[in-house]
Protein backbone atom coordinates (compact mmCIF):
# COMPACT_ATOMS: atom_id res chain seq x y z
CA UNK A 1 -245.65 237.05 74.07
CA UNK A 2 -243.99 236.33 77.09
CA UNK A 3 -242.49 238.84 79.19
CA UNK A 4 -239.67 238.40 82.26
CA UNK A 5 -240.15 235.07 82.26
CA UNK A 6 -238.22 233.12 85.19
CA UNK A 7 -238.34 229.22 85.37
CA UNK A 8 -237.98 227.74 88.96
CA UNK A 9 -238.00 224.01 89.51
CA UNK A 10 -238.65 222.62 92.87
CA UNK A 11 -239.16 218.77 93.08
CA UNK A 12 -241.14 217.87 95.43
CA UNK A 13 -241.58 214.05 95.97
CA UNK A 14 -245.63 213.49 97.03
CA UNK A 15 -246.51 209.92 96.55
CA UNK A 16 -244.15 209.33 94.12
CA UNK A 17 -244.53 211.95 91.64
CA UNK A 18 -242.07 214.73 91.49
CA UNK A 19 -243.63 218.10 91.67
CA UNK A 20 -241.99 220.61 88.48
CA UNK A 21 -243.00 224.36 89.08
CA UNK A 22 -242.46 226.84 85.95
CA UNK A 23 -243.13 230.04 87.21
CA UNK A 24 -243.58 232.35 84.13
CA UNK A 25 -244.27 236.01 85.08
CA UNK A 26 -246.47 237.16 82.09
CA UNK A 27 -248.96 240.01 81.89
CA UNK A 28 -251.50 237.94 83.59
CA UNK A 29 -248.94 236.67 85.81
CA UNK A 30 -249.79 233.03 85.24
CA UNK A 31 -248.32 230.42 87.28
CA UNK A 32 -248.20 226.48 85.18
CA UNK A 33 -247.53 223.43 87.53
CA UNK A 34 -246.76 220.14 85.80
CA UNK A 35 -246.77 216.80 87.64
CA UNK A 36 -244.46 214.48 86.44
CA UNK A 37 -244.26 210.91 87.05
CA UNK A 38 -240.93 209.27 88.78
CA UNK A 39 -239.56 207.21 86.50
CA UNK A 40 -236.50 209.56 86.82
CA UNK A 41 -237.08 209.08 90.75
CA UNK A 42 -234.69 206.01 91.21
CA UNK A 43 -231.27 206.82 89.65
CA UNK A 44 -230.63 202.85 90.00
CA UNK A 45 -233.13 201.48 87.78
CA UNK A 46 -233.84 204.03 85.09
CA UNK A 47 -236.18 202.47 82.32
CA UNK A 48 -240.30 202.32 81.75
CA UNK A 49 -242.28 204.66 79.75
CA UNK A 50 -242.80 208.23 79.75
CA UNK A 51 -246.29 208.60 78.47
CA UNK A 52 -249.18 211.42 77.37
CA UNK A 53 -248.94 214.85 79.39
CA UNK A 54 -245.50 213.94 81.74
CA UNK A 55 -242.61 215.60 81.29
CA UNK A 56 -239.52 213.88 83.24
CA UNK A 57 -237.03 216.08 84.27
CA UNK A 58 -233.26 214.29 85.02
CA UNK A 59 -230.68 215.36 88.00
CA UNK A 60 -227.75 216.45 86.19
CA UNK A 61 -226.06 215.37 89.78
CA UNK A 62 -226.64 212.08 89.56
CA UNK A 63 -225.59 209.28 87.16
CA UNK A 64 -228.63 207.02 85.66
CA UNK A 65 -228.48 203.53 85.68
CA UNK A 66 -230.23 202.47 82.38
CA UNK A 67 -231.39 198.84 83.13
CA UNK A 68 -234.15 198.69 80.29
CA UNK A 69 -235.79 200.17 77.82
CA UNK A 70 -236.97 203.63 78.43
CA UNK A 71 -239.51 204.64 75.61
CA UNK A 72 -241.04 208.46 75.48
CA UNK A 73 -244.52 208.18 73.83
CA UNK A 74 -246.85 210.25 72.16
CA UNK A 75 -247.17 213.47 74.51
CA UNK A 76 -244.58 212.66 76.39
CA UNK A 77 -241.41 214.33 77.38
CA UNK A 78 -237.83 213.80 78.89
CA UNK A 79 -235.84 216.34 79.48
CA UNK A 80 -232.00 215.62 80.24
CA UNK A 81 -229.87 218.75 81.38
CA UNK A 82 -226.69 219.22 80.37
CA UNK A 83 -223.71 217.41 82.93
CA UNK A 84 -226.01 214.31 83.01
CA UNK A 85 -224.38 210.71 82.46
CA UNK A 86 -226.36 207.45 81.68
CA UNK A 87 -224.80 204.84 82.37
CA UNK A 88 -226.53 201.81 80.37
CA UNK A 89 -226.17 198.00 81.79
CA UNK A 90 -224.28 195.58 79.28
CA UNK A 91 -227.13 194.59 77.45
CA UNK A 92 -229.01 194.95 73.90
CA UNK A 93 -232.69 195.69 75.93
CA UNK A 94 -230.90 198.90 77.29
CA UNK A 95 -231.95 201.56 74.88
CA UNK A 96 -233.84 205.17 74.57
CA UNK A 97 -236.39 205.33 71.99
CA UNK A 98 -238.84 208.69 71.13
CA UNK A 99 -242.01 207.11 69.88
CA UNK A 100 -243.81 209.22 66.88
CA UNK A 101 -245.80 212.34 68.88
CA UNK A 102 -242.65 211.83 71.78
CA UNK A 103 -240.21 214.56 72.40
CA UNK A 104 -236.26 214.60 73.91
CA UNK A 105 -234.53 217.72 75.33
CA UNK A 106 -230.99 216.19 75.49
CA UNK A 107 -229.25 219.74 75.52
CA UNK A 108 -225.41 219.88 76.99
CA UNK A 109 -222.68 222.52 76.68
CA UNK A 110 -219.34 221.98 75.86
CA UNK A 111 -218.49 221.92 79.12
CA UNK A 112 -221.14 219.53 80.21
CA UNK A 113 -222.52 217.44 77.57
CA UNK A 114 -224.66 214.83 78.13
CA UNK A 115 -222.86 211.61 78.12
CA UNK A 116 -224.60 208.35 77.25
CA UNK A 117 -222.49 205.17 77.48
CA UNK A 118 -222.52 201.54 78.93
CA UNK A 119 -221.28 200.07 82.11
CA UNK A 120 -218.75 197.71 80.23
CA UNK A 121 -216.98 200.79 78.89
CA UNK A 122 -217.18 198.01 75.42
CA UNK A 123 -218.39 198.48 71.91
CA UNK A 124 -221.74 197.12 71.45
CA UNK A 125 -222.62 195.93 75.16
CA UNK A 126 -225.97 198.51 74.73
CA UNK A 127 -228.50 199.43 72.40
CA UNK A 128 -228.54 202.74 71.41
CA UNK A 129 -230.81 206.20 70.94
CA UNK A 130 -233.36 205.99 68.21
CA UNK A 131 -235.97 208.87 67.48
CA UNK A 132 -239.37 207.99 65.61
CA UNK A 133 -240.59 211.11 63.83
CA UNK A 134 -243.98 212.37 61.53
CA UNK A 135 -241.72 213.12 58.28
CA UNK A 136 -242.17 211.80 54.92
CA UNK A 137 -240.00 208.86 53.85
CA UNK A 138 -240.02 206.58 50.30
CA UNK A 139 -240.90 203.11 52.06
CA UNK A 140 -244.30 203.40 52.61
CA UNK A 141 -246.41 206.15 54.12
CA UNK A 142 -245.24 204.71 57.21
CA UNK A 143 -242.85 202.06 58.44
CA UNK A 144 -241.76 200.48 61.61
CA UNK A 145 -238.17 200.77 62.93
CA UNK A 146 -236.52 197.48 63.20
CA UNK A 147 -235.85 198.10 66.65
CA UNK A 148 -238.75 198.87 69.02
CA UNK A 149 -241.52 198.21 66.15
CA UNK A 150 -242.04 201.92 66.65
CA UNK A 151 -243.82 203.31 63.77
CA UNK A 152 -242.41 206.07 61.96
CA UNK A 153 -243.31 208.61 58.88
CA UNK A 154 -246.04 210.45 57.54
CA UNK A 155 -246.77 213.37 56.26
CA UNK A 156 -245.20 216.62 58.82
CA UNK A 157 -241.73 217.48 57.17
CA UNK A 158 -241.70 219.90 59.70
CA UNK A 159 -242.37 217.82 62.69
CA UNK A 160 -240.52 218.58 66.15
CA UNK A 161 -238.72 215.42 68.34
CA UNK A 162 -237.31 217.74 70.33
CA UNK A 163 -233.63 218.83 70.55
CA UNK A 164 -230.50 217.03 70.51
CA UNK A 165 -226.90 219.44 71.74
CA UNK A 166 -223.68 218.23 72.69
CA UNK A 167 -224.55 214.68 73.42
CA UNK A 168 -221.85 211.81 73.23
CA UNK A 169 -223.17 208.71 72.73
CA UNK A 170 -220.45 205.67 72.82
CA UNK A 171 -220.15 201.66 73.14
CA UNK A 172 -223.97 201.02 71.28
CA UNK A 173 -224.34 198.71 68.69
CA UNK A 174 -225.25 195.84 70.55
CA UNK A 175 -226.96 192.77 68.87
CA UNK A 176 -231.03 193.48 68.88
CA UNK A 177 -231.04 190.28 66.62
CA UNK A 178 -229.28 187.89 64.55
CA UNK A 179 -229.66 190.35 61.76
CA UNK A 180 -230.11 193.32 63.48
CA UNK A 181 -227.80 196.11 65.30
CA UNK A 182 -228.24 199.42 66.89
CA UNK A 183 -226.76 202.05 65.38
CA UNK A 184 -225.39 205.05 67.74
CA UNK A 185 -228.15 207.35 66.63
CA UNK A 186 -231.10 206.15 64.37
CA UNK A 187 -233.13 208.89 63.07
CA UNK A 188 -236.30 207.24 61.45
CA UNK A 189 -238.76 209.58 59.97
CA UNK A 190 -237.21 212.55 61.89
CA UNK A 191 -238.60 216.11 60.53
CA UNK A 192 -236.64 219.64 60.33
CA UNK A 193 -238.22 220.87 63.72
CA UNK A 194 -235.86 218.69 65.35
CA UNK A 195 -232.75 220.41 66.27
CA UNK A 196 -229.54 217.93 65.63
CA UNK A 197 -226.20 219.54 66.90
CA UNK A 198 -222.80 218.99 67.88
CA UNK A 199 -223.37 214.83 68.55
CA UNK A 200 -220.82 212.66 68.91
CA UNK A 201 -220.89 208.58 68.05
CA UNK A 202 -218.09 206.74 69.40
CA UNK A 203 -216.60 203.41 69.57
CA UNK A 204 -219.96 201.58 68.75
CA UNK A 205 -220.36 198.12 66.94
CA UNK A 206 -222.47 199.27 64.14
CA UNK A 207 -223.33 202.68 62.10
CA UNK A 208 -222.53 205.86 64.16
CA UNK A 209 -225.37 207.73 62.81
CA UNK A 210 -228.21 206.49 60.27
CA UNK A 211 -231.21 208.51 58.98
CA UNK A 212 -233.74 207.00 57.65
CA UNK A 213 -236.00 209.00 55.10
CA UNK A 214 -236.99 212.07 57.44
CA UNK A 215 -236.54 216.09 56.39
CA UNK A 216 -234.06 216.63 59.71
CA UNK A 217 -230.79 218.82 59.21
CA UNK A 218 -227.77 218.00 61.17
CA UNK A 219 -224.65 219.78 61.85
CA UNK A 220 -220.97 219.41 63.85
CA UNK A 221 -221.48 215.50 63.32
CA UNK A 222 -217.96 213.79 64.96
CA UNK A 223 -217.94 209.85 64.60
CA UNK A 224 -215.21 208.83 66.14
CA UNK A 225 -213.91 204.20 65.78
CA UNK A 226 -217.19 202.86 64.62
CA UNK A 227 -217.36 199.66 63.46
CA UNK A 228 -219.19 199.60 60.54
CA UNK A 229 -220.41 203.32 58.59
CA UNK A 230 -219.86 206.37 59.77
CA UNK A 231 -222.74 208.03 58.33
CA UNK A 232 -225.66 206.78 56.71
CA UNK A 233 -228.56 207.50 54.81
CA UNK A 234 -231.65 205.62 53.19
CA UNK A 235 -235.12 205.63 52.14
CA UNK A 236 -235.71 209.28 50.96
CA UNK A 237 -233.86 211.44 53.36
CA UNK A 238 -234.28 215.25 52.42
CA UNK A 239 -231.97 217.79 54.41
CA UNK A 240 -228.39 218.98 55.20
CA UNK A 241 -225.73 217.74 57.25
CA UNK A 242 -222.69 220.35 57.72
CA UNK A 243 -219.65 220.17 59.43
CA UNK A 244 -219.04 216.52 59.79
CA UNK A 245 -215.91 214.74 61.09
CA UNK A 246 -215.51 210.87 60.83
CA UNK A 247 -212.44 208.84 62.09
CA UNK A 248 -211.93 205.31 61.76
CA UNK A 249 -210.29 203.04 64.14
CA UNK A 250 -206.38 203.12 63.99
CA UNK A 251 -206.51 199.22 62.97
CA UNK A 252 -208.73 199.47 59.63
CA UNK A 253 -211.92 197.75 61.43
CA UNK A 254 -214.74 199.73 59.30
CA UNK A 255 -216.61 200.05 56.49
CA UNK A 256 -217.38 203.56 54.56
CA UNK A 257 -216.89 207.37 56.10
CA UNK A 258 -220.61 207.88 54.16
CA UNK A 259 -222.84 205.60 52.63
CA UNK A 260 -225.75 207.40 50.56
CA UNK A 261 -228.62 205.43 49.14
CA UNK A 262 -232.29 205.93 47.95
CA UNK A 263 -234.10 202.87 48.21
CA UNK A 264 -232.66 199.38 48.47
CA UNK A 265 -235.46 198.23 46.09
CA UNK A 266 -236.70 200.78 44.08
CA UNK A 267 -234.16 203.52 43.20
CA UNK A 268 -237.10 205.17 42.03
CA UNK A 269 -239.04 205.57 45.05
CA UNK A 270 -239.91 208.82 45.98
CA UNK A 271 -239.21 211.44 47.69
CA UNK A 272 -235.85 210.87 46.48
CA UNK A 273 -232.72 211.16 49.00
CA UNK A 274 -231.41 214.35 47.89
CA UNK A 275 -229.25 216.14 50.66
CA UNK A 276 -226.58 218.51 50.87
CA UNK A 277 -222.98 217.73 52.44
CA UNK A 278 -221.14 220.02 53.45
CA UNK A 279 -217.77 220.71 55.34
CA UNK A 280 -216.84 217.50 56.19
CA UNK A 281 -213.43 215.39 56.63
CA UNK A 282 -213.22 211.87 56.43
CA UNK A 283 -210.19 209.72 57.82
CA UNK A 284 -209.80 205.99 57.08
CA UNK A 285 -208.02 204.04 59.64
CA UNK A 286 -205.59 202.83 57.52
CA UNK A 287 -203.70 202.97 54.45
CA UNK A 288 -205.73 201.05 51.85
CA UNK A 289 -209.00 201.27 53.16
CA UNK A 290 -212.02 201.44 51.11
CA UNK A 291 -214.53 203.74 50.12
CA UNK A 292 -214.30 206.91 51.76
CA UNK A 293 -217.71 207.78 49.90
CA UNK A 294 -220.12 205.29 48.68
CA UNK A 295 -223.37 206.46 46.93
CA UNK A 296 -225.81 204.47 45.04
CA UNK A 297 -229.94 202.63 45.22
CA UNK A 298 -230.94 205.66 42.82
CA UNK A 299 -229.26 208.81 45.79
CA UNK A 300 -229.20 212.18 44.82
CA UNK A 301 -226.79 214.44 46.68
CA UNK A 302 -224.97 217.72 46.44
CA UNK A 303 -221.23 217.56 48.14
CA UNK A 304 -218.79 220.82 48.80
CA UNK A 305 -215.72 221.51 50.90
CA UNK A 306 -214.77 217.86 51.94
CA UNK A 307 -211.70 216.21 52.94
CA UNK A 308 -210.38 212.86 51.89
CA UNK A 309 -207.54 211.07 53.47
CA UNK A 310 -206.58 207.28 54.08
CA UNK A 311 -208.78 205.72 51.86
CA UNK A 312 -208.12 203.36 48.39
CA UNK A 313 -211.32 205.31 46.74
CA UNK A 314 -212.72 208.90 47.25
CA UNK A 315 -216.06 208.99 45.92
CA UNK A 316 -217.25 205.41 44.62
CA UNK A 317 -220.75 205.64 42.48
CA UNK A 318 -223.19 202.53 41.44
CA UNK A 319 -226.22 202.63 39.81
CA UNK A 320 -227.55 203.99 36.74
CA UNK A 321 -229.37 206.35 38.56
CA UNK A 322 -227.13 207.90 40.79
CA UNK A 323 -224.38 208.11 38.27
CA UNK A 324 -226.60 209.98 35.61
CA UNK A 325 -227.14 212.48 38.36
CA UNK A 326 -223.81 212.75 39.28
CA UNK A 327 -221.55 212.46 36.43
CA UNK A 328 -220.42 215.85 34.71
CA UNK A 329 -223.14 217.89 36.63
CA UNK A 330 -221.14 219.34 38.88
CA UNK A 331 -221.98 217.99 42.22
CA UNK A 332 -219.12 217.73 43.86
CA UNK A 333 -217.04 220.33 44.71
CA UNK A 334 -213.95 221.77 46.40
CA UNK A 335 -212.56 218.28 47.58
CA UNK A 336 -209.05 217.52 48.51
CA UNK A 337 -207.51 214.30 48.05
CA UNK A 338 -204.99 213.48 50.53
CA UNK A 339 -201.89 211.75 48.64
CA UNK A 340 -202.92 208.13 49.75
CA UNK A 341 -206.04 208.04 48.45
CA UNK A 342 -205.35 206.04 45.14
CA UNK A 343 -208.60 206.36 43.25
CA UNK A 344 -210.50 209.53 44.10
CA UNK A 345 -213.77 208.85 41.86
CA UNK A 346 -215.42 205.66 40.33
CA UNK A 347 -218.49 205.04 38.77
CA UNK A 348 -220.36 201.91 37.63
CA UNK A 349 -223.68 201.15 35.94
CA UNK A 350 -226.56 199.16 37.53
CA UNK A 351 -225.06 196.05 34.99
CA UNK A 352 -221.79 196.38 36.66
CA UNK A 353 -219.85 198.41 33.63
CA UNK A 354 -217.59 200.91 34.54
CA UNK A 355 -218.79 204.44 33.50
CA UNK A 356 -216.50 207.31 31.93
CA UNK A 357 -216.41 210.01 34.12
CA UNK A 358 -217.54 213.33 32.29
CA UNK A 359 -215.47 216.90 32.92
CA UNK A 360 -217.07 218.43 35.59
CA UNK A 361 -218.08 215.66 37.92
CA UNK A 362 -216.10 216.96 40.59
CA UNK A 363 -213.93 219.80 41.59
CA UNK A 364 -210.55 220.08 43.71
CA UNK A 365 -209.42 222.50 46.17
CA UNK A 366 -206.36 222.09 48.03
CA UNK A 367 -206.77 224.22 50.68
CA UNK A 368 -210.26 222.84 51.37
CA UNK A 369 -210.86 222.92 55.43
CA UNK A 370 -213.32 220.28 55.75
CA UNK A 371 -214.69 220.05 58.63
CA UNK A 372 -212.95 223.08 59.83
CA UNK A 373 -209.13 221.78 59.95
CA UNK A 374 -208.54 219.96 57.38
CA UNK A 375 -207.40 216.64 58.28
CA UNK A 376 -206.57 217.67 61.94
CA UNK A 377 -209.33 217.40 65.11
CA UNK A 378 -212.03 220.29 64.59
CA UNK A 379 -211.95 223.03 67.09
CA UNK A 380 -215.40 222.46 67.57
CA UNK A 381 -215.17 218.86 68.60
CA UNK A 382 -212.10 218.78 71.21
CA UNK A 383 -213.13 217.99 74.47
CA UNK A 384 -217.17 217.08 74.97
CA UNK A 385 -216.68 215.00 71.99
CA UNK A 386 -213.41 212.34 73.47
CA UNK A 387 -211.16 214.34 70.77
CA UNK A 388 -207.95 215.64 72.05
């Protein structure tokens, strides 16, 4: 165990490499020295790889111009201290991905959280952050993510990516392809040694946060004028998200708050999506909005303390599956409907019937907080997050 331990880092710049010392004072006093190559080193021109054995270490000082791609691989590490801001160039090939065996320390404060955005200050003029774990998922044994062609899944629920705290991540979404966008965050695979805390997605042009399969648990979620979902999962996700606050954009642009779903083409598959929600409030932009909830491809999923407001539908269930594993079993709990939400739960078969909804599907609370205030901006959110 380690004892008194003090970490020092002094960067020295020798050929190009910068020089990280940990001094560790243990009972054998032992001394580790890293050397880490620069691709941190020019501020103006952050991309490349970091790869086996380096860990890169940001300046929290200075702002990173991210002109490419920059992909962690197997072994590798990039740390980012809280304070730092990257700054991404207008342009879908600007992205961070964490290969499979890769790790990211992206740990801010409230005070300092680590920013990433793009130079045009624009929704969708970047790609994104997208994390490629060992966890098990209902596609395949493995898969590869549509962006990158990273491959992703296995067999490690438990697998480690590293750490994600008080990060704001706004304007991705850009176009990758014709028929593909970056989401904010895109957890493929992602296992429950990954730590997943107070993130914020905002103003992108596609999903704020997608998970696909994976056994990672999130918490203090805010997505704030998304263009598309707010939250998403697919293809055998297993784990928790609590305390999650979703806002659509003032004018309506959007699709669902959540959108839950098994497999797109067997709602069979297995392991079957089965996480729990909790604590979470969900605003629709306007008046008349959609689905505030929509559920279906075979998902399991266990809801409490949520909060409804500006949507047409609450909770809107598809699929035979789905349905028989929501309807009258009790799943849903302790929701409030705000006034203009006109339909609060629907259901319909795989053939397109409506279903009956049995007593007990759900359960109302009207003094349900939500993600912590009711319908009003979380205390835990104002500030790092670009809530007032």
């Amino acid at each position: 165990m380690k004892k008194n331990c003090l970490s020092i880092f002094a960067a020295v710049f020798i050929s190009g490499f910068a020089l990280v010392v940990n001094s560790c004072s243990k009972d054998d006093d032992e001394i580790a020295t890293t050397a880490v190559v620069g691709i941190a080193q020019d501020p103006n021109n952050f991309k490349g790889e970091v790869t086996s054995g380096q860990v890169v270490t940001l300046d929290p000082t200075k702002v990173y111009v991210l002109n490419g791609a920059v992909r962690v691989k197997d072994g590798g590490k990039l740390v980012i201290p809280a304070g730092t801001r990257i700054v991404a160039t207008a342009t879908a090939s600007s992205y961070v991905l964490v290969e499979q065996g890769g790790q990211i320390y992206a740990n801010g404060t409230p005070a300092s959280p680590v920013s990433f955005t793009s130079s045009a200050a624009t929704p969708g003029t970047w790609g994104g952050v997208i994390i490629c774990g060992k966890a098990p998922l209902n596609t395949g044994t493995t898969g590869t993510s549509e962006i990158g062609t990273a491959t992703y899944g296995g067999t490690s629920a438990a697998d480690t990516s590293g750490s994600l705290t008080y990060v704001r991540i706004e304007n991705a979404g850009a176009d990758f392809s014709t028929t593909v966008k970056f989401n904010g965050l895109s957890l493929f695979g992602v296992g429950s040694g990954t730590k997943v805390e107070n993130i914020a997605l905002v103003n992108g042009a596609e999903d704020g946060i997608q998970l696909y399969g994976g056994t990672v648990n999130v918490s203090n979620i805010a997505v704030l004028g998304n263009a598309d979902d707010a939250f998403v999962w697919t293809d055998g996700w297993i784990g928790t998200a609590s305390t999650v606050f979703t806002q659509r954009r003032t004018n309506g642009t959007g699709n669902t708050g959540i959108k839950g779903m098994n497999n797109a083409s067997n709602s069979a598959a297995v392991p079957v999506s089965s996480p729990t929600i909790k604590n979470i409030t969900l605003l629709g932009g306007t008046t008349g909005e959609s689905n505030a909830i929509s559920l279906s491809s075979g998902t399991y999923v266990n809801f409490d303390n949520v909060v409804v407001s500006n949507w047409a539908k609450g909770f809107n269930i598809t699929g035979d599956a789905t349905v028989a594993y929501l309807n009258g079993q009790g799943k849903i709990t302790n929701v409030f409907f705000d006034t203009n939400v006109t339909s609060k739960i629907t259901a319909t078969s795989t053939a397109g019937a409506n279903v009956t909804l049995l007593s007990n599907t759900y359960t109302e609370k009207s003094d349900a907080t939500g993600a912590g205030n009711k319908m009003a901006n979380p205390a835990w959110a104002i500030g790092w997050s670009g809530l007032l």
